[in-house]
N, C-alpha and C. Protein backbone atom coordinates (compact mmCIF):
# COMPACT_ATOMS: atom_id res chain seq x y z
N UNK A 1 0.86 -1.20 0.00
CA UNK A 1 0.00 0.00 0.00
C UNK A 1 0.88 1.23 0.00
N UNK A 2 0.83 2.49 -1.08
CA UNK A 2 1.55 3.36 -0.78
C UNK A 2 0.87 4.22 -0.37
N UNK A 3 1.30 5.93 -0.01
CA UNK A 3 1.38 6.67 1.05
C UNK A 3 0.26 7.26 1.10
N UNK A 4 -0.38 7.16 -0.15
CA UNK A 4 -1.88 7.48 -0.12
C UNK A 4 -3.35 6.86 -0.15
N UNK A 5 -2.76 5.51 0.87
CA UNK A 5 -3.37 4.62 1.20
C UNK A 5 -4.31 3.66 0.24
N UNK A 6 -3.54 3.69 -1.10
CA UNK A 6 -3.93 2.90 -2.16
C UNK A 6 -3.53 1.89 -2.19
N UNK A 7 -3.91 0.98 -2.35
CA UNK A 7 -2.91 -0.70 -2.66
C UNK A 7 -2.13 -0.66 -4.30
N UNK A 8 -1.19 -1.12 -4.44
CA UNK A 8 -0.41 -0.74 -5.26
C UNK A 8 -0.76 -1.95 -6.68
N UNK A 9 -1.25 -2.18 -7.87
CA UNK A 9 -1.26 -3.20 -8.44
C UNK A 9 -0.43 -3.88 -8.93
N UNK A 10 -0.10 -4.68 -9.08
CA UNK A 10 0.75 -5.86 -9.10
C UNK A 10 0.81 -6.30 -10.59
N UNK A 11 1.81 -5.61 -11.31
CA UNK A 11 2.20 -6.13 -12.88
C UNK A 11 1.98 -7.55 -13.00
N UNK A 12 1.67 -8.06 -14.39
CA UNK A 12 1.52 -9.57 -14.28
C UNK A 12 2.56 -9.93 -14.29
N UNK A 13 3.97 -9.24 -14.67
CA UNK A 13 4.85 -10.09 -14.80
C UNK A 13 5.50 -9.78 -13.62
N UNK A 14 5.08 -9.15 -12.54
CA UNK A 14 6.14 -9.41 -11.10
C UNK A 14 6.13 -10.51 -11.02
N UNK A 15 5.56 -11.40 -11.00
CA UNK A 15 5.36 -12.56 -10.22
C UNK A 15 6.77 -13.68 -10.98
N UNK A 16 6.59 -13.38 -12.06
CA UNK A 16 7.29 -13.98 -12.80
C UNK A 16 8.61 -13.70 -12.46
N UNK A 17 8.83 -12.17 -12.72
CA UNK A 17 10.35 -11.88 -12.43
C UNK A 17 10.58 -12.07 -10.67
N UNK A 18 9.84 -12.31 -9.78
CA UNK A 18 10.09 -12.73 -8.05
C UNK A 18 10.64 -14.21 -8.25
N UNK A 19 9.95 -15.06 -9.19
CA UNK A 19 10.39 -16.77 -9.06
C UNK A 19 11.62 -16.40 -9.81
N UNK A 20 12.01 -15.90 -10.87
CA UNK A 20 12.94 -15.83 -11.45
C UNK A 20 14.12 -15.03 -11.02
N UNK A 21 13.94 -14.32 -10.13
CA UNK A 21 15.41 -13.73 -9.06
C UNK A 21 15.82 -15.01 -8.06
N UNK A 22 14.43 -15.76 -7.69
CA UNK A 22 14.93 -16.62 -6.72
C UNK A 22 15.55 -17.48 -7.39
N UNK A 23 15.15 -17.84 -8.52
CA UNK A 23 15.91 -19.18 -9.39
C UNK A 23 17.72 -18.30 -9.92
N UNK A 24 17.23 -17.58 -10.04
CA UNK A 24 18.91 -16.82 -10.40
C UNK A 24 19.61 -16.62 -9.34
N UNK A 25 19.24 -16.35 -8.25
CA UNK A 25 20.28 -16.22 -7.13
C UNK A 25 20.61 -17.96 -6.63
N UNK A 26 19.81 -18.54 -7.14
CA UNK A 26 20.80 -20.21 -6.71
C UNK A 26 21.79 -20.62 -8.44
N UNK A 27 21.70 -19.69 -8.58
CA UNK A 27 22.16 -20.05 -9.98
C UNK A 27 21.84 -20.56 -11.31
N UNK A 28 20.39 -20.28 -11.52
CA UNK A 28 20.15 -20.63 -12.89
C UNK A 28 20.25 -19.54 -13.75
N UNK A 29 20.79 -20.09 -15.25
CA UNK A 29 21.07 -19.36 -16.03
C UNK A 29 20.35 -18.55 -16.48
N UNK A 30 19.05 -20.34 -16.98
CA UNK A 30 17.98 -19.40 -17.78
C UNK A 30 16.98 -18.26 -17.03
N UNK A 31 16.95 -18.76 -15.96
CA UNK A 31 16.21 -16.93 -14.69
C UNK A 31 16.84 -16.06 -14.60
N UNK A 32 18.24 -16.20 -14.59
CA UNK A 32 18.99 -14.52 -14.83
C UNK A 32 18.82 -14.11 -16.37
N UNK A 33 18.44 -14.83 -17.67
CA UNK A 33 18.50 -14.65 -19.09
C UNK A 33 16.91 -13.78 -18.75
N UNK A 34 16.09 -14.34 -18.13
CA UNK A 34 14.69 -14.16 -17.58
C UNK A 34 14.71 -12.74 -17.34
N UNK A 35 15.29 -12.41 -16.06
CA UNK A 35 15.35 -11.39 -15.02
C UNK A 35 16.10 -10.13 -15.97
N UNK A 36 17.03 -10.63 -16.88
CA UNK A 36 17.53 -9.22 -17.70
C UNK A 36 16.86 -8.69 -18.65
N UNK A 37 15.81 -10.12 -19.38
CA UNK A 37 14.95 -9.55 -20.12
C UNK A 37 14.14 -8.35 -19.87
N UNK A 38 13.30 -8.24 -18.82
CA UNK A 38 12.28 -8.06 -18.16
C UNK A 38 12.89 -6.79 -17.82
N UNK A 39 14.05 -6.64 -17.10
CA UNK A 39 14.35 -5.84 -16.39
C UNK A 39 15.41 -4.49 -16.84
N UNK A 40 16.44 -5.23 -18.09
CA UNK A 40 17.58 -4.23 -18.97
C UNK A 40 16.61 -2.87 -19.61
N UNK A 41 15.58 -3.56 -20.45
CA UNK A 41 15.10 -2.10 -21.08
C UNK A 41 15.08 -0.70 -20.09
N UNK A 42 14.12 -1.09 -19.18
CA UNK A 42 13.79 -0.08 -18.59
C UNK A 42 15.62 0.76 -17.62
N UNK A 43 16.36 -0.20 -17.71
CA UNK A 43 17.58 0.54 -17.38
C UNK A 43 18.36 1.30 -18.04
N UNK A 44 18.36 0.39 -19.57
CA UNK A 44 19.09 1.10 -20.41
C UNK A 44 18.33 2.41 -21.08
N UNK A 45 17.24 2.47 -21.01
CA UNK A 45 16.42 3.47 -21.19
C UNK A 45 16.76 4.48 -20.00
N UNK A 46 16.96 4.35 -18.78
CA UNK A 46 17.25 5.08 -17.76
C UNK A 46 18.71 5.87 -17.79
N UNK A 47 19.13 5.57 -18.01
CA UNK A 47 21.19 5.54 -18.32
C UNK A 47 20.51 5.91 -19.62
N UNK A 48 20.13 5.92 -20.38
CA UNK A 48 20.17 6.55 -21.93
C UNK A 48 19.67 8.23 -21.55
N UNK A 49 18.76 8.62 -20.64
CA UNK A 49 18.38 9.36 -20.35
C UNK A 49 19.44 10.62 -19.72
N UNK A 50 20.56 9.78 -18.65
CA UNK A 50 21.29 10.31 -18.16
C UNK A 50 22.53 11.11 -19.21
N UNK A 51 22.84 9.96 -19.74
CA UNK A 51 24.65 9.85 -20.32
C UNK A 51 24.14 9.62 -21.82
N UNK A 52 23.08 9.83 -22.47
CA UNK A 52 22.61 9.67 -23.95
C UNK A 52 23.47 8.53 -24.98
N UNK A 53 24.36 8.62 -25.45
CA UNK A 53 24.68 7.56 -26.45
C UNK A 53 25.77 6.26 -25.72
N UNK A 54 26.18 7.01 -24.12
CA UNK A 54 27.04 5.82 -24.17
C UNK A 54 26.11 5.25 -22.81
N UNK A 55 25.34 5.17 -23.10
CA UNK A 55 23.92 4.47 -22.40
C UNK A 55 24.31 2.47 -22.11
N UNK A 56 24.56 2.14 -23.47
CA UNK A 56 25.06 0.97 -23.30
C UNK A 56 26.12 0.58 -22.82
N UNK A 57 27.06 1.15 -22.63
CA UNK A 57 28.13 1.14 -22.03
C UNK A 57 28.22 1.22 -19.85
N UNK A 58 27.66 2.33 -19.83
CA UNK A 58 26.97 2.12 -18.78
C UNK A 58 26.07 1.34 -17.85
N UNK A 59 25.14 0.75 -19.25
CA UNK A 59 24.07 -0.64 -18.35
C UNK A 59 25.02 -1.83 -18.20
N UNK A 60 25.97 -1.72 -19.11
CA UNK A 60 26.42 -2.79 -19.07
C UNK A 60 27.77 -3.20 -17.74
N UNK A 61 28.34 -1.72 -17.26
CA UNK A 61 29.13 -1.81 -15.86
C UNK A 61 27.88 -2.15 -14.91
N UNK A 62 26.70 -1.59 -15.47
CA UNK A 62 25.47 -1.73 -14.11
C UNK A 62 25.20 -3.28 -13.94
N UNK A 63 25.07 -4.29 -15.11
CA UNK A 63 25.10 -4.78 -14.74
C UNK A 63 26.24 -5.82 -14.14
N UNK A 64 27.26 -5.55 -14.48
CA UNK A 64 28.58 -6.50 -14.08
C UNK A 64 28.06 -6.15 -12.09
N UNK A 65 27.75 -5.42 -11.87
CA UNK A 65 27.51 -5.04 -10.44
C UNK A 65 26.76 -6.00 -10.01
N UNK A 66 25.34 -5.61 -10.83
CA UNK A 66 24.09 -6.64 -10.22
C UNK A 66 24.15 -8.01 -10.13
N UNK A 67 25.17 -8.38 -11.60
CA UNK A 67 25.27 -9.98 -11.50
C UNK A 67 26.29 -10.52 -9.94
N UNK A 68 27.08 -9.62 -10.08
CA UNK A 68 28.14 -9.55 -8.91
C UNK A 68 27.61 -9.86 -7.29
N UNK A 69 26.54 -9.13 -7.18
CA UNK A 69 25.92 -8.20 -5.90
C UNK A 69 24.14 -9.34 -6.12
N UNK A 70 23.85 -10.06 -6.65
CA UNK A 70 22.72 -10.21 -7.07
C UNK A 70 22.16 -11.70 -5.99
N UNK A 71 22.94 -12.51 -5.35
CA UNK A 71 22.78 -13.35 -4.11
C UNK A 71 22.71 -12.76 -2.83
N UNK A 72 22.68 -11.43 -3.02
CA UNK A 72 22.14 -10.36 -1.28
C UNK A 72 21.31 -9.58 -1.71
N UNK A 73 20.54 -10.04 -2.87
CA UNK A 73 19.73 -9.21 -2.55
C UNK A 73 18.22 -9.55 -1.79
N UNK A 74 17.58 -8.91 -1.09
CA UNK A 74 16.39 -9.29 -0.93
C UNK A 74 15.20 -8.05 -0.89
N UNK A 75 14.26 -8.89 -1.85
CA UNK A 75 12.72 -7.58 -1.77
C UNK A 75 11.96 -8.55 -2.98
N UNK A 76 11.26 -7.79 -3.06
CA UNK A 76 10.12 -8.11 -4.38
C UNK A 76 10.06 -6.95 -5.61
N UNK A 77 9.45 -7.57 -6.76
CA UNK A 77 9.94 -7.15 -8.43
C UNK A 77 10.23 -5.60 -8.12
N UNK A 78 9.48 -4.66 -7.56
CA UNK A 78 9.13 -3.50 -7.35
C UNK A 78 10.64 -2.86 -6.63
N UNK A 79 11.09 -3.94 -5.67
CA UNK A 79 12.27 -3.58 -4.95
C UNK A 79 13.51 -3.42 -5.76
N UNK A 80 13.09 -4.88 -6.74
CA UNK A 80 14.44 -5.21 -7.31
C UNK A 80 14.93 -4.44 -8.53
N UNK A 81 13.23 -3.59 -8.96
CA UNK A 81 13.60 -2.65 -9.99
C UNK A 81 14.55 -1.31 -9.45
N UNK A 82 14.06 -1.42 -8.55
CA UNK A 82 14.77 -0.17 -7.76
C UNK A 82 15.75 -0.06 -7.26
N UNK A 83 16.61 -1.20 -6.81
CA UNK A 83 17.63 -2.02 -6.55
C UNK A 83 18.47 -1.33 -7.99
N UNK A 84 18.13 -2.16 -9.03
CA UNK A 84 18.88 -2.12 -10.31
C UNK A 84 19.28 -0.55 -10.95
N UNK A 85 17.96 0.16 -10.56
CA UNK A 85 18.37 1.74 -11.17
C UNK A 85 19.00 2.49 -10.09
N UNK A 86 19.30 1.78 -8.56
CA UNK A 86 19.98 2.70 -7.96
C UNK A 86 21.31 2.74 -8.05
N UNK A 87 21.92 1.35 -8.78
CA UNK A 87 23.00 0.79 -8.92
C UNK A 87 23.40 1.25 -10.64
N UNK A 88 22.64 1.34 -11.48
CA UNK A 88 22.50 1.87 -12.96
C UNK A 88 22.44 3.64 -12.77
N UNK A 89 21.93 3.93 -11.73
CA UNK A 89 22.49 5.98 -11.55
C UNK A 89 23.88 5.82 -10.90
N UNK A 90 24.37 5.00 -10.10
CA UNK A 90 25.80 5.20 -9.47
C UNK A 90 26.52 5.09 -10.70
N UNK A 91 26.76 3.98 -11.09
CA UNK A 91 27.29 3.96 -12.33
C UNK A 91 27.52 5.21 -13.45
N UNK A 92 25.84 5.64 -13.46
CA UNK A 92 25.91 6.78 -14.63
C UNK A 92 26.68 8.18 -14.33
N UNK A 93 26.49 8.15 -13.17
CA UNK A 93 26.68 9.10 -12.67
C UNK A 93 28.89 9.17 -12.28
N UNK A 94 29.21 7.91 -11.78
CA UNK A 94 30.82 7.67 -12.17
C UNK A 94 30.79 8.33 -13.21
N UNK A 95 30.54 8.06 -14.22
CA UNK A 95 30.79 8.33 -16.05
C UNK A 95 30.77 9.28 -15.89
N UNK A 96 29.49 10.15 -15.84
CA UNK A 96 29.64 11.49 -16.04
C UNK A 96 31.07 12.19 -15.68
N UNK A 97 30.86 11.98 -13.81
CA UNK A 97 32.39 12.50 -13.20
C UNK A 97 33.43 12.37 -14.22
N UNK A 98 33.82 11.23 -14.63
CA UNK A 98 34.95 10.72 -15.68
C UNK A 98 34.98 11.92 -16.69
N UNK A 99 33.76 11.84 -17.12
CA UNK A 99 33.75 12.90 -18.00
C UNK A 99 33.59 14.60 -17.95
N UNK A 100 33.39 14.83 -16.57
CA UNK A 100 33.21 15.93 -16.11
C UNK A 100 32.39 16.89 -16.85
N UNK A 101 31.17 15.96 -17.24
CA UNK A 101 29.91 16.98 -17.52
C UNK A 101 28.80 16.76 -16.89
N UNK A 102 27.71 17.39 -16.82
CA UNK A 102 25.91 16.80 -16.42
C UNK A 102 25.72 16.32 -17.06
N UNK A 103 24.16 15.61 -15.60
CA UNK A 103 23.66 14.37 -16.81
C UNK A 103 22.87 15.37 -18.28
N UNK A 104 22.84 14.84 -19.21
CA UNK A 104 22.46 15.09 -20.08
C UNK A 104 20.73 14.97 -20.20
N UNK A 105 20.08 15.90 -20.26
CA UNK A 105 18.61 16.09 -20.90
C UNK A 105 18.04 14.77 -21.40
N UNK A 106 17.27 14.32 -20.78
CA UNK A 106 16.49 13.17 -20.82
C UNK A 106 16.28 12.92 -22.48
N UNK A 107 17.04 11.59 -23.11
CA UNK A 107 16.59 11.10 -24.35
C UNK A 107 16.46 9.63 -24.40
N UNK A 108 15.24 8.99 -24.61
CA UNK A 108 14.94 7.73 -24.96
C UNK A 108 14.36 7.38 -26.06
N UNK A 109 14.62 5.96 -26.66
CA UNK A 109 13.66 5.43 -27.52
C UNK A 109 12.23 5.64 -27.45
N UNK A 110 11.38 5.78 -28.21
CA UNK A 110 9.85 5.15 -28.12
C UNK A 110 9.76 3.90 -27.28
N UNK A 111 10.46 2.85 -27.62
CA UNK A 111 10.15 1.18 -27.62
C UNK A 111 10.81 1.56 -25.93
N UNK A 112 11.23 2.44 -25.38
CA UNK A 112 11.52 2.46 -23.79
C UNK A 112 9.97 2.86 -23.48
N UNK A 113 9.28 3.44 -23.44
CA UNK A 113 8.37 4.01 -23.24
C UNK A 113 7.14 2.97 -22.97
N UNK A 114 7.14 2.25 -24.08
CA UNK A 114 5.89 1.38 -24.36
C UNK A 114 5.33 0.64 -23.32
N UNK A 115 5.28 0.95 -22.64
CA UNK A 115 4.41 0.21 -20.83
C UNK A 115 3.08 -0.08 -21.26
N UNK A 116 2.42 -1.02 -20.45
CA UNK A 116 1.01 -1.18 -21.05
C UNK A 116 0.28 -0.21 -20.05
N UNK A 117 -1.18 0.30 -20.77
CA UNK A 117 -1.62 1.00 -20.17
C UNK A 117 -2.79 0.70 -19.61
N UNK A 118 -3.32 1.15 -18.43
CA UNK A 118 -3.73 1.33 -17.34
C UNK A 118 -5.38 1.60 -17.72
N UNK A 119 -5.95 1.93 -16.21
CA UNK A 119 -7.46 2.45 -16.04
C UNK A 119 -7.78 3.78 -15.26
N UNK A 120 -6.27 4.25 -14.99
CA UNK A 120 -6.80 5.52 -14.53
C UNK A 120 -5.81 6.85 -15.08
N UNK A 121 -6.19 8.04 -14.64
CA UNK A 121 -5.59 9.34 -15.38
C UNK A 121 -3.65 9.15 -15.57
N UNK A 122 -3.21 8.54 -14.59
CA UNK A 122 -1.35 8.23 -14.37
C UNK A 122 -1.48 7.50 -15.75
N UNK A 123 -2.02 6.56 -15.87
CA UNK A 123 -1.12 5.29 -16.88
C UNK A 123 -1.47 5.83 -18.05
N UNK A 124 -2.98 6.56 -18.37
CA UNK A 124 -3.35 7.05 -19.75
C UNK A 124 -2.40 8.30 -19.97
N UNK A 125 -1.49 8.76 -19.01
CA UNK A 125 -1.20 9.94 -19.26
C UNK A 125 0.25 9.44 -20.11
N UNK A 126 0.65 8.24 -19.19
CA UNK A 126 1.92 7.42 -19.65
C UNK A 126 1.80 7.22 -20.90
N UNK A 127 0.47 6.39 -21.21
CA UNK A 127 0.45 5.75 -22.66
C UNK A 127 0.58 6.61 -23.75
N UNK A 128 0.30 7.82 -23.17
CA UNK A 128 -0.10 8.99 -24.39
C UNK A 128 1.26 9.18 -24.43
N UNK A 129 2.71 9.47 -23.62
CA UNK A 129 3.77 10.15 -23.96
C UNK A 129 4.68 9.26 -24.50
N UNK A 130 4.62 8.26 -25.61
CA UNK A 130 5.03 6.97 -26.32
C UNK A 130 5.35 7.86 -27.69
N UNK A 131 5.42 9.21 -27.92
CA UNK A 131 5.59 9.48 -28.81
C UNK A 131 6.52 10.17 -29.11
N UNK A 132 7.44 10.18 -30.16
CA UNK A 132 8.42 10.96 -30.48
C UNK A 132 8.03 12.33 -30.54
N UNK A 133 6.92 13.40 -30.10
CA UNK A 133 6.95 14.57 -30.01
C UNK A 133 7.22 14.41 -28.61
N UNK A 134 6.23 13.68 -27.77
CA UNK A 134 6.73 13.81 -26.36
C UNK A 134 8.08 13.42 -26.00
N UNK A 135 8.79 12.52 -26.23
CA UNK A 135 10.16 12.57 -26.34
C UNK A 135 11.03 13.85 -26.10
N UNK A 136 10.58 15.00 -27.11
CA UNK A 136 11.37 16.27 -27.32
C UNK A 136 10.73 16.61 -25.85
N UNK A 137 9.96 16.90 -25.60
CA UNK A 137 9.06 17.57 -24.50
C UNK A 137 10.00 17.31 -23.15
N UNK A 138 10.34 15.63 -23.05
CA UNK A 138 10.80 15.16 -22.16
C UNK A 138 11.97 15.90 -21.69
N UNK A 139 12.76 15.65 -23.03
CA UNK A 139 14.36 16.13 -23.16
C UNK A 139 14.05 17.82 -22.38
N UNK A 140 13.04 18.63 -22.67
CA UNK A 140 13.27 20.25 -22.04
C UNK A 140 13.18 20.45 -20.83
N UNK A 141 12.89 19.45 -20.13
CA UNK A 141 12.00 19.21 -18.70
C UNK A 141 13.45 19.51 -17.68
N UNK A 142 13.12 19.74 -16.59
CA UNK A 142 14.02 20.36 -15.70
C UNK A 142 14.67 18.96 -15.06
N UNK A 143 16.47 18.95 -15.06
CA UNK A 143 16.72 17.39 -14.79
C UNK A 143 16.31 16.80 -13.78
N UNK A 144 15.34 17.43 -12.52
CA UNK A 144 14.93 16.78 -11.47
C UNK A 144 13.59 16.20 -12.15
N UNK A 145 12.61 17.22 -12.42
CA UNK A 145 11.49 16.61 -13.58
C UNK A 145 11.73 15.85 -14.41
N UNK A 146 12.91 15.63 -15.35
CA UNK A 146 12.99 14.40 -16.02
C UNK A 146 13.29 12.99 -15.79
N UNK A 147 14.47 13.29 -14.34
CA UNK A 147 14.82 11.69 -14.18
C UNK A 147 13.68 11.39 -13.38
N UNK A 148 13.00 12.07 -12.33
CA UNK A 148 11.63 11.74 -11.84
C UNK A 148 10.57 10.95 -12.86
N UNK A 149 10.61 11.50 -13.74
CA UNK A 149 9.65 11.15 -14.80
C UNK A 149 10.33 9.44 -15.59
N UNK A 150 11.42 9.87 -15.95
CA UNK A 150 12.14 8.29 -16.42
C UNK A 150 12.07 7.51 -15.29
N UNK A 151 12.06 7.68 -13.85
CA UNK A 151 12.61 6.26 -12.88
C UNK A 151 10.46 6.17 -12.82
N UNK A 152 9.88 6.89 -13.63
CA UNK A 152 8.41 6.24 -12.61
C UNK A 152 7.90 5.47 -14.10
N UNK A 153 7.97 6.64 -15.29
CA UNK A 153 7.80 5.88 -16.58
C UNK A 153 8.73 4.81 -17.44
N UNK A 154 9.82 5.23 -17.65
CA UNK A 154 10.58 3.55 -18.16
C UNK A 154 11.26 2.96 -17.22
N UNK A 155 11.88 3.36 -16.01
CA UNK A 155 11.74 1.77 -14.92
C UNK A 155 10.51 1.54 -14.75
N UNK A 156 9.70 2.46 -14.06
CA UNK A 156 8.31 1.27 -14.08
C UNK A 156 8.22 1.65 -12.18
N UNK A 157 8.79 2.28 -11.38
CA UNK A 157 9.20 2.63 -9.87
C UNK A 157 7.92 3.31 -9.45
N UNK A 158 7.38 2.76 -8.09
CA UNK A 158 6.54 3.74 -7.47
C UNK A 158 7.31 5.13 -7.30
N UNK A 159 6.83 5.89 -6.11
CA UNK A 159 7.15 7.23 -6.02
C UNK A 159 8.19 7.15 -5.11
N UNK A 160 7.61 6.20 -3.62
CA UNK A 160 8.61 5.60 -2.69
C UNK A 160 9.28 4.98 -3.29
N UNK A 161 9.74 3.90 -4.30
CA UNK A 161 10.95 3.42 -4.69
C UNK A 161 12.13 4.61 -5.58
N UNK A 162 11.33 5.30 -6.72
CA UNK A 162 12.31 6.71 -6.96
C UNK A 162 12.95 7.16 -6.53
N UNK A 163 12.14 7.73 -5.00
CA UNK A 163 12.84 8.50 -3.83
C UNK A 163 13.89 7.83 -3.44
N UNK A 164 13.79 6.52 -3.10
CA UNK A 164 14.88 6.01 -3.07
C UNK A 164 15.89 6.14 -3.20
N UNK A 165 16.14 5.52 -4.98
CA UNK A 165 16.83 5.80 -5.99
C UNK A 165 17.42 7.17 -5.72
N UNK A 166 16.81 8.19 -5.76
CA UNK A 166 17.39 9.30 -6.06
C UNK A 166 17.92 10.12 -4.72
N UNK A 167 17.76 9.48 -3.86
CA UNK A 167 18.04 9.81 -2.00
C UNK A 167 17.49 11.14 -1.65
N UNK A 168 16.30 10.99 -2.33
CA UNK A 168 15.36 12.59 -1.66
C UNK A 168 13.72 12.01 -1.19
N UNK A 169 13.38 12.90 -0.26
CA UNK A 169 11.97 12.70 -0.04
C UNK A 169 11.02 11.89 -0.70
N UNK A 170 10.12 11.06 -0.88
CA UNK A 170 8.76 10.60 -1.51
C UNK A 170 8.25 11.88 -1.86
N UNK A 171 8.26 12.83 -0.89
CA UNK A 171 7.41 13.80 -1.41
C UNK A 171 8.23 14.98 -2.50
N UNK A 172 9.10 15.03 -2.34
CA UNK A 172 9.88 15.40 -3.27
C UNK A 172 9.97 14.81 -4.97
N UNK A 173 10.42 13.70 -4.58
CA UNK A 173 9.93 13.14 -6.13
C UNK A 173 8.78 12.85 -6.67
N UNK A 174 7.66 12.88 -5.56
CA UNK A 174 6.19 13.37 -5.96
C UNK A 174 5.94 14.17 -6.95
N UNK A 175 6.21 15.33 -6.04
CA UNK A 175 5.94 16.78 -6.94
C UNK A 175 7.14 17.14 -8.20
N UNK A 176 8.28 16.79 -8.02
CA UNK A 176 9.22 16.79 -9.16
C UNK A 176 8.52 16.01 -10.49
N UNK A 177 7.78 14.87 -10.84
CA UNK A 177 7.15 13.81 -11.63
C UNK A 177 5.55 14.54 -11.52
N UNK A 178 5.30 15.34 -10.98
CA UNK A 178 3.44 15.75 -11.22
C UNK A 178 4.19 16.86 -11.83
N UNK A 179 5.15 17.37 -11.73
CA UNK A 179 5.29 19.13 -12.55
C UNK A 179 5.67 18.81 -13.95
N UNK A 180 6.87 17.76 -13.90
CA UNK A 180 7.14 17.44 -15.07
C UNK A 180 5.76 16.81 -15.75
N UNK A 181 5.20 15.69 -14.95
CA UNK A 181 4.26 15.06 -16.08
C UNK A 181 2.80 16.48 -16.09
N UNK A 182 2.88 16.93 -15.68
CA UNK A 182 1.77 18.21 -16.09
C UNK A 182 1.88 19.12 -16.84
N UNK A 183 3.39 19.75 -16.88
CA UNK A 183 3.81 20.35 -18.23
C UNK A 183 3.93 19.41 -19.36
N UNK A 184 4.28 18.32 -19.12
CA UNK A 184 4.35 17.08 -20.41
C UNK A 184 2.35 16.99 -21.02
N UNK A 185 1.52 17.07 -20.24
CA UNK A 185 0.11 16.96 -19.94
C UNK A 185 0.05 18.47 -21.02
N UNK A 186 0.20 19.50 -20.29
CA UNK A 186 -0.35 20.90 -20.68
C UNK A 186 -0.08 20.87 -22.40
N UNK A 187 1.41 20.80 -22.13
CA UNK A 187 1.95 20.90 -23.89
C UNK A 187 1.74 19.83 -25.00
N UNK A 188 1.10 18.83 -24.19
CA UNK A 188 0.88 17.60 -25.22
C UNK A 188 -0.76 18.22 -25.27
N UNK A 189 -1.14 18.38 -24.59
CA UNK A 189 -2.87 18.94 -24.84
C UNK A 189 -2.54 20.29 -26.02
N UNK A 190 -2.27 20.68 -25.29
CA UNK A 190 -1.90 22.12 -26.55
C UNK A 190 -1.72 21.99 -28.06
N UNK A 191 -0.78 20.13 -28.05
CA UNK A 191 -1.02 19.87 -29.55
C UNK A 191 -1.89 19.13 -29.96
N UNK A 192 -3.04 18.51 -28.65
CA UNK A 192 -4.10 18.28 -29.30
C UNK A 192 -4.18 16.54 -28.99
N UNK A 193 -3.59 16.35 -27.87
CA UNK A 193 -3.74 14.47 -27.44
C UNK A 193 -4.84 13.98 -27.54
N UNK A 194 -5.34 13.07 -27.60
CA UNK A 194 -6.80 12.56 -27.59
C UNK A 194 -7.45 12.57 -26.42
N UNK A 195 -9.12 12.96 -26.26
CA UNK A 195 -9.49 12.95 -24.96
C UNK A 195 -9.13 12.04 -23.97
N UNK A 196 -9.01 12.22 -22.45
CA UNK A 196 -8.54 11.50 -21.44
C UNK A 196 -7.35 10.81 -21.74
N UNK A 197 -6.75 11.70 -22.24
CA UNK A 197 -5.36 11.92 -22.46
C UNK A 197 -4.78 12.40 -20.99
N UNK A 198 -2.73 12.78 -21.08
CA UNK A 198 -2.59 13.19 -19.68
C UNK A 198 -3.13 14.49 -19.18
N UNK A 199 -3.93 15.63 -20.00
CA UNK A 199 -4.53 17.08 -19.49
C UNK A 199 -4.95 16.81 -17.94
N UNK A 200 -5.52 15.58 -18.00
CA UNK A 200 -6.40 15.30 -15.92
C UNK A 200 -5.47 14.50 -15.01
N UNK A 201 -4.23 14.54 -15.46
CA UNK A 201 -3.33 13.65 -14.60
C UNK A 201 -3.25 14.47 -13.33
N UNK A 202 -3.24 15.56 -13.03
CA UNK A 202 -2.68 16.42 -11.55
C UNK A 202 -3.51 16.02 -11.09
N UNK A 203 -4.56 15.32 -10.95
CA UNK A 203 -5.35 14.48 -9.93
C UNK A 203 -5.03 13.13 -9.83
N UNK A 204 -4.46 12.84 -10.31
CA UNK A 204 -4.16 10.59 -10.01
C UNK A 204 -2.43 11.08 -9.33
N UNK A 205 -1.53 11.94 -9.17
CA UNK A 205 -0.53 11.62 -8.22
C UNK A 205 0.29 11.63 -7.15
């Protein structure tokens, strides 16, 4: 249940990726082949966001970590996503240092985006920003509004797991992800999204 006393729904494929961490941490192959499926996009989409083209390069120290680090871990799918992008921003974030610039303006694929969508104002608002105009939209967004927006839309992270991730308040990355996704809302209405589109999202977060 999160903080606004909602019960949280349960992806169909948590369940899948929970048996399949347990089968990978005793060592099966094919559940870690499982567990990266399921789980790489939404990272490398995350790290693409940060560090833009050397995105792959990055998931890929992230994961030498996780495989490394991946028999201590303990939680459920929700945890372990969060687990993975807190360990996929350390990483990104080394690089940058290396390179001694910021993270770079949020850029992802479409095919990062593509989450299935939902029954209420959050997920329709999600489904609607699958598009290469929203894309650009993303990229202008203020970098607390954007990685807010990437760790809830392509990881897939509640608000409490983000916060996490990003070692600030729940309520902080609350309102960082309602400003961004409401200007993403305002300016995607402006060009005209389809009704119950994200325009009514500042009420579902």
């Amino acid at each position: 249940m999160n903080q606004a006393g909602r019960v949280r729904r349960e992806r169909p494929q948590d369940r899948v990726l929970e048996e399949a961490i347990t089968r990978a941490q005793e060592g099966d192959e094919e559940a870690f082949a499982t567990v990266y499926r399921t789980v790489h996009p939404g990272i490398l989409g995350y790290t693409r966001g940060l560090v833009g083209d050397d995105a792959e390069d990055v998931a890929a120290e992230a994961w030498l970590e996780i495989t490394r680090d991946l028999r201590r871990f303990r939680g459920d799918a929700n945890g372990f996503r969060g687990w993975t992008a807190t360990i996929a921003r350390h990483r990104a974030l080394d690089h940058l240092r290396r390179q001694k610039v910021r993270p770079r303006s949020a850029f992802v694929d479409p095919s990062m985006l593509e989450l299935p969508g939902g029954l209420n104002t959050h997920d329709q608002a999600i489904e609607a920003i699958t598009t290469q105009q929203a894309l650009r939209l993303i990229a202008a967004l203020p970098q607390d509004q954007a990685e807010a927006v990437l760790l809830r839309v392509v990881v897939g992270l509640t608000g409490p797991a983000a916060a996490r991730v990003l070692g600030k308040r729940p309520g902080a990355v609350r309102s960082a992800a309602h400003r961004g996704l409401k200007r993403l809302a305002r300016q995607l209405g402006d060009r005209g999204v389809p009704e119950g589109g994200p325009h009514t999202l500042g009420k579902s977060l």
